[in-house]
Protein backbone atom coordinates (compact mmCIF):
# COMPACT_ATOMS: atom_id res chain seq x y z
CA UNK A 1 0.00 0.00 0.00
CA UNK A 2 1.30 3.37 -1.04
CA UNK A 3 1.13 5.89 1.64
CA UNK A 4 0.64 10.04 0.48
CA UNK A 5 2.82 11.66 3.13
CA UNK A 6 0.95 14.90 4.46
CA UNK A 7 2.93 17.16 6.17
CA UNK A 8 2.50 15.81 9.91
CA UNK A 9 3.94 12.43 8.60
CA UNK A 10 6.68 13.49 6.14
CA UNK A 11 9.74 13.15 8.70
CA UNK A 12 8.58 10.43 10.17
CA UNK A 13 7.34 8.40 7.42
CA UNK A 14 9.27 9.97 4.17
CA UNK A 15 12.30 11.30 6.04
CA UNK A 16 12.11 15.04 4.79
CA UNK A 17 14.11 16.82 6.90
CA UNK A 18 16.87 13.99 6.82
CA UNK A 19 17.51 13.91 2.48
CA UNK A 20 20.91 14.90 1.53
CA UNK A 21 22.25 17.12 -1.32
CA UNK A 22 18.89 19.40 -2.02
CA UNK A 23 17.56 21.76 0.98
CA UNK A 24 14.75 24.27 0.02
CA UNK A 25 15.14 27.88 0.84
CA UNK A 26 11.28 28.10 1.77
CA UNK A 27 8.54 25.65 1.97
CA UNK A 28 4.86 25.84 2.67
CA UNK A 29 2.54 23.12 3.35
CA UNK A 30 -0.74 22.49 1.39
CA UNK A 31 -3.57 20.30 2.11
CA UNK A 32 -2.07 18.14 -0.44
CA UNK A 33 1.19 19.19 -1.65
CA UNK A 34 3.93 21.02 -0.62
CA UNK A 35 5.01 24.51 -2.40
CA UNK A 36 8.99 24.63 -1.90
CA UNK A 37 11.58 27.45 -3.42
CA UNK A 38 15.24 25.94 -4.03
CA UNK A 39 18.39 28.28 -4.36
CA UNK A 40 20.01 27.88 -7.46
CA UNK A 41 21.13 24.50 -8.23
CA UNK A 42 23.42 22.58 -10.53
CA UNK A 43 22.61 19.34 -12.82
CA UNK A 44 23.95 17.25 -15.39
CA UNK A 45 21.09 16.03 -17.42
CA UNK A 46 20.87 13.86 -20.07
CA UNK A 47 17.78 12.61 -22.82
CA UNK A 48 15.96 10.19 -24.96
CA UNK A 49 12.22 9.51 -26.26
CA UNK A 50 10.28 6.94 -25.82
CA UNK A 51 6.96 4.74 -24.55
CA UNK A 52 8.71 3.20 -21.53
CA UNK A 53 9.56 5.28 -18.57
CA UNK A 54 11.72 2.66 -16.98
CA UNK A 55 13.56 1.57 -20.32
CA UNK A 56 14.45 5.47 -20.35
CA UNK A 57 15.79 5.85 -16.98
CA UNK A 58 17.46 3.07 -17.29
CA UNK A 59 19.11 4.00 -20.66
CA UNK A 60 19.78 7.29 -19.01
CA UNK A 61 20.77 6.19 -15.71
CA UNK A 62 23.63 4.50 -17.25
CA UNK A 63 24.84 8.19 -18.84
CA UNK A 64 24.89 9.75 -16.12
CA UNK A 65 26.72 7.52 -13.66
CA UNK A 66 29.51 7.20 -16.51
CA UNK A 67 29.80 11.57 -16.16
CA UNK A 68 30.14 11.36 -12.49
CA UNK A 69 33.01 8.51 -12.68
CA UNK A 70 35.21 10.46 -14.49
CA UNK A 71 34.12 10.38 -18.33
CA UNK A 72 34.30 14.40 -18.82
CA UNK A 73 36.68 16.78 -19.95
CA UNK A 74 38.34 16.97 -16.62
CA UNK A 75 38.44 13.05 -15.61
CA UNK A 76 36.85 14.28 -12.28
CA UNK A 77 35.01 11.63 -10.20
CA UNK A 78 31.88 13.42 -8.27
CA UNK A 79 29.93 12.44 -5.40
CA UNK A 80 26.56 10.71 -5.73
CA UNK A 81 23.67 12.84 -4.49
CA UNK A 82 20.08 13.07 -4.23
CA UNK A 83 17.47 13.18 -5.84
CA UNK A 84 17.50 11.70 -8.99
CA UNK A 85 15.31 13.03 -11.22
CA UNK A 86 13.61 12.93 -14.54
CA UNK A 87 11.47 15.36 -16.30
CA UNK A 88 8.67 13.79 -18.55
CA UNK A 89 7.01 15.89 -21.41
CA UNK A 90 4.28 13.82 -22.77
CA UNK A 91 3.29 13.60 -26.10
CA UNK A 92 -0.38 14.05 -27.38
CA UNK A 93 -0.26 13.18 -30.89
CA UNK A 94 -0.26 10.42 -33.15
CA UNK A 95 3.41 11.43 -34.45
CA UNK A 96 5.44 12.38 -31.48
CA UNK A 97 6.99 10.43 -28.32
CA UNK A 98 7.25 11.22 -24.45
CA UNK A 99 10.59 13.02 -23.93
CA UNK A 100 12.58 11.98 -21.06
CA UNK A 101 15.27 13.60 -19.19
CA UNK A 102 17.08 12.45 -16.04
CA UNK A 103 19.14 15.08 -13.97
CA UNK A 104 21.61 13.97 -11.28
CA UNK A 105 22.43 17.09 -8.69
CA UNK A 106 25.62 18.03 -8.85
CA UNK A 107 27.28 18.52 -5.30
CA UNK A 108 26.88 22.13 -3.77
CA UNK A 109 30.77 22.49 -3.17
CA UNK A 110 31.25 21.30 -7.36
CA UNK A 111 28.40 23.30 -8.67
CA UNK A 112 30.86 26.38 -10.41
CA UNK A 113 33.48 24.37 -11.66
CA UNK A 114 31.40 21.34 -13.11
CA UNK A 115 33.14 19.77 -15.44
CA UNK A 116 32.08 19.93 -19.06
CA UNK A 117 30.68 16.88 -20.50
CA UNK A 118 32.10 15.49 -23.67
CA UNK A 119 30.76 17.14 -27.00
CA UNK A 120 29.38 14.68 -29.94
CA UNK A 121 30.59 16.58 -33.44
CA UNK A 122 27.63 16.31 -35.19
CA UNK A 123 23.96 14.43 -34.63
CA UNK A 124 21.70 13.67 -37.50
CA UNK A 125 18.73 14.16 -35.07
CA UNK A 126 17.14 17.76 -35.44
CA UNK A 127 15.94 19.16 -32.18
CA UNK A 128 12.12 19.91 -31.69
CA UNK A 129 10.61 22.43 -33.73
CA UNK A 130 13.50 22.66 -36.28
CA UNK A 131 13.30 23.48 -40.04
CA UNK A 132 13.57 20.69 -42.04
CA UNK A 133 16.50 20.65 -44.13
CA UNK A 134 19.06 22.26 -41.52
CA UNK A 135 22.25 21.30 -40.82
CA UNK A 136 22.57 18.56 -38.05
CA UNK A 137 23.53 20.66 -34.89
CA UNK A 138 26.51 19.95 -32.37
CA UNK A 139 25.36 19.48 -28.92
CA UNK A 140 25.75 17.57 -25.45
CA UNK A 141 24.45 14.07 -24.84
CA UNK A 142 25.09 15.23 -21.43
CA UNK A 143 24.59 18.40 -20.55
CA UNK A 144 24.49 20.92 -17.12
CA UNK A 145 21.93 23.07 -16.28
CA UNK A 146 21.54 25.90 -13.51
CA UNK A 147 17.75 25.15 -11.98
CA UNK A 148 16.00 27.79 -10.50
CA UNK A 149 11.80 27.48 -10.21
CA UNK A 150 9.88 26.92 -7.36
CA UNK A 151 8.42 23.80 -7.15
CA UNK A 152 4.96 22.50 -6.48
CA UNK A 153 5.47 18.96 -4.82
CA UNK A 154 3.22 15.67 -3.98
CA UNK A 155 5.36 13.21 -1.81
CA UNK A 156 4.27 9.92 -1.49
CA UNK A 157 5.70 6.58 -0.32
CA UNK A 158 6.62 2.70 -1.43
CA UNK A 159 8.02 1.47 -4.88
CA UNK A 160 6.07 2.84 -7.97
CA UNK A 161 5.57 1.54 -11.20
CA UNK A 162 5.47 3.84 -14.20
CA UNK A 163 1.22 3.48 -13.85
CA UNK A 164 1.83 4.96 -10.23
CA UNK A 165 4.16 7.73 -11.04
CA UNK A 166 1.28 9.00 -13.62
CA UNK A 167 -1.17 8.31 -11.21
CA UNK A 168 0.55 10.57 -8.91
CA UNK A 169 1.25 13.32 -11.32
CA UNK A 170 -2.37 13.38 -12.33
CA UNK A 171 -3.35 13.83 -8.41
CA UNK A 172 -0.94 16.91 -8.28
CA UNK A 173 -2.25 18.11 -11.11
CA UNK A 174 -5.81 18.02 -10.37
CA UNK A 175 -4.88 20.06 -6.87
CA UNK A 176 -3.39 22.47 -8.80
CA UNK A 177 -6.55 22.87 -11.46
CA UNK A 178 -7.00 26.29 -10.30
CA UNK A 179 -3.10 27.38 -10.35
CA UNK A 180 -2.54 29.48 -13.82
CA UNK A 181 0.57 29.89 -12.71
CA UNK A 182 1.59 26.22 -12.62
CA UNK A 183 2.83 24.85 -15.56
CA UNK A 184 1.11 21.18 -16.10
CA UNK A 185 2.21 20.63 -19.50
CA UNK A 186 5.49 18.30 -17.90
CA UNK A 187 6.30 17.03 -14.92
CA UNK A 188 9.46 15.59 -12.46
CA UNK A 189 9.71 12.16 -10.60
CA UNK A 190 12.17 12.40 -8.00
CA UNK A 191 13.77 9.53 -5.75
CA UNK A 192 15.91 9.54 -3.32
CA UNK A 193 16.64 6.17 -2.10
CA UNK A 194 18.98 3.07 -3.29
CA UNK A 195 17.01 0.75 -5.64
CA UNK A 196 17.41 -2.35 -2.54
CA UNK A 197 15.83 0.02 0.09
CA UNK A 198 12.75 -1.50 0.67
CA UNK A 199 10.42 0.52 3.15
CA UNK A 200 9.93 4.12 3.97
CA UNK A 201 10.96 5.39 0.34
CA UNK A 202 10.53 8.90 -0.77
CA UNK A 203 9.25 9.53 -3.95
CA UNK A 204 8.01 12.60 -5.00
CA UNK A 205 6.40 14.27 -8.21
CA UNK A 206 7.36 18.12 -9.30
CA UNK A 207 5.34 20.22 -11.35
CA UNK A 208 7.27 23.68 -11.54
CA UNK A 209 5.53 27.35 -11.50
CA UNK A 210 5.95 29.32 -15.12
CA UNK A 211 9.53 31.02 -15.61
CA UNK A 212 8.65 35.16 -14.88
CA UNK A 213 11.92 35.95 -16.28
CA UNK A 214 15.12 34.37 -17.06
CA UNK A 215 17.39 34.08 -13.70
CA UNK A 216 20.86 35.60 -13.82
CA UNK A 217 22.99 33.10 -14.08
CA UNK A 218 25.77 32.68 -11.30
CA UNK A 219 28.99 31.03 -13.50
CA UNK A 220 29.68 33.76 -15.40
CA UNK A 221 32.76 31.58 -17.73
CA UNK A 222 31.58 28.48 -17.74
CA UNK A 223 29.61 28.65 -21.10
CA UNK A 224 28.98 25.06 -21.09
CA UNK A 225 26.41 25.66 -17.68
CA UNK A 226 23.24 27.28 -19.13
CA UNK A 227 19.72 28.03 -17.65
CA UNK A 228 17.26 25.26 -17.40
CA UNK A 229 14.63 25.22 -20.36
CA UNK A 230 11.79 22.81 -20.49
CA UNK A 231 13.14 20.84 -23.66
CA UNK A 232 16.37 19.91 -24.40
CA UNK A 233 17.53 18.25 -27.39
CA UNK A 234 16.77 14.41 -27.36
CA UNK A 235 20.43 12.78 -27.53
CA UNK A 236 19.70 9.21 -28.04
């Protein structure tokens, strides 16, 4: 049985004031959610499409762990943090597929001087939205982003399936109904825990509020750490 952790609950049950790597600078409890503000933090991200949530964090997973043991620019080894998580954009046509993309925190004391990730020359993949006929564009297949947004947050407990983590979303959605200023056309799942913990998980689902205006960013030289955007290009 899945339990929703309400506020009263959360450190006991879902351990919320005891997670490591990600502390928000304000928080206020809803009936059903949680509205939290994080300072400006630093991921490495990667992406692919797909049907199958857990066929894309695995594929991803796998990235991402490779960056943080030393396959970047600088061969520098990171610390493991939490939460994982992975932004899904759904798609609602005939013609499209659900973009993925999985974002490990990058430790407060290596946020700045991130290293960059390795650069593919060319990909025959055009990005969303782009003109058909253009030249195939250089990018990332991992990339680092500088995160921002407050967050509007459902926490809930055990080991979900991909039918639970939409089941979730849609519950945090529907609270939010009357919230213009919540954008519900994506969403996060976030974990915190080691795939053989078995009871008392946290698990969480993010929608984000609507960008007002774009954040200054705070590493001025390091061109390779840019503002977080809803959609990145898909580097499968």
């Amino acid at each position: 049985m899945r339990q929703t952790c309400e506020r009263e609950t959360t450190k006991k049950v879902c351990g919320h004031e005891a997670r490591d790597g990600l502390y928000p600078a304000t928080m206020k409890s809803r009936s059903a959610y949680e509205e939290r503000q994080y300072p400006a933090t630093t991921w490495v991200s990667t992406s692919t499409e797909g049907p199958s949530l857990n066929d894309a964090n695995n594929h991803m997973y796998r990235k991402l762990f490779s960056y943080i043991q030393g396959n970047n620019a600088k061969g520098m080894k990171l610390n493991t943090t939490t939460p994982i998580r992975t932004r899904i954009v759904p798609c609602h046509g005939a013609t499209c597929s659900t973009i993925f993309i999985m974002s490990f925190l990058i430790p407060a004391d290596s946020g700045d001087s991130a290293p960059t990730p390795w650069i593919r020359r060319s990909s025959s993949r055009r990005t969303p939205g782009a003109i058909r006929g253009q030249q195939p564009m250089k990018f990332r297949e991992i990339f680092v982003t500088q995160s921002y947004p407050s967050h509007e947050i459902r926490i809930f407990e055990g080991r979900p399936n991909e039918s639970d983590w939409l089941e979730e979303s849609h519950k945090l959605a529907e609270s939010l109904r009357k919230e213009p200023s919540i954008d519900k056309s994506y969403y996060y799942t976030v974990w915190y825990d080691p795939p053989f913990q078995l009871f008392h998980r946290v698990n969480e689902v993010w929608m984000a509020k609507k960008a007002e205006k774009q954040q200054p960013s705070t590493n001025a030289g390091n061109d390779h750490i840019s503002p977080e955007t809803k959609d990145h290009p898909v580097t499968t």
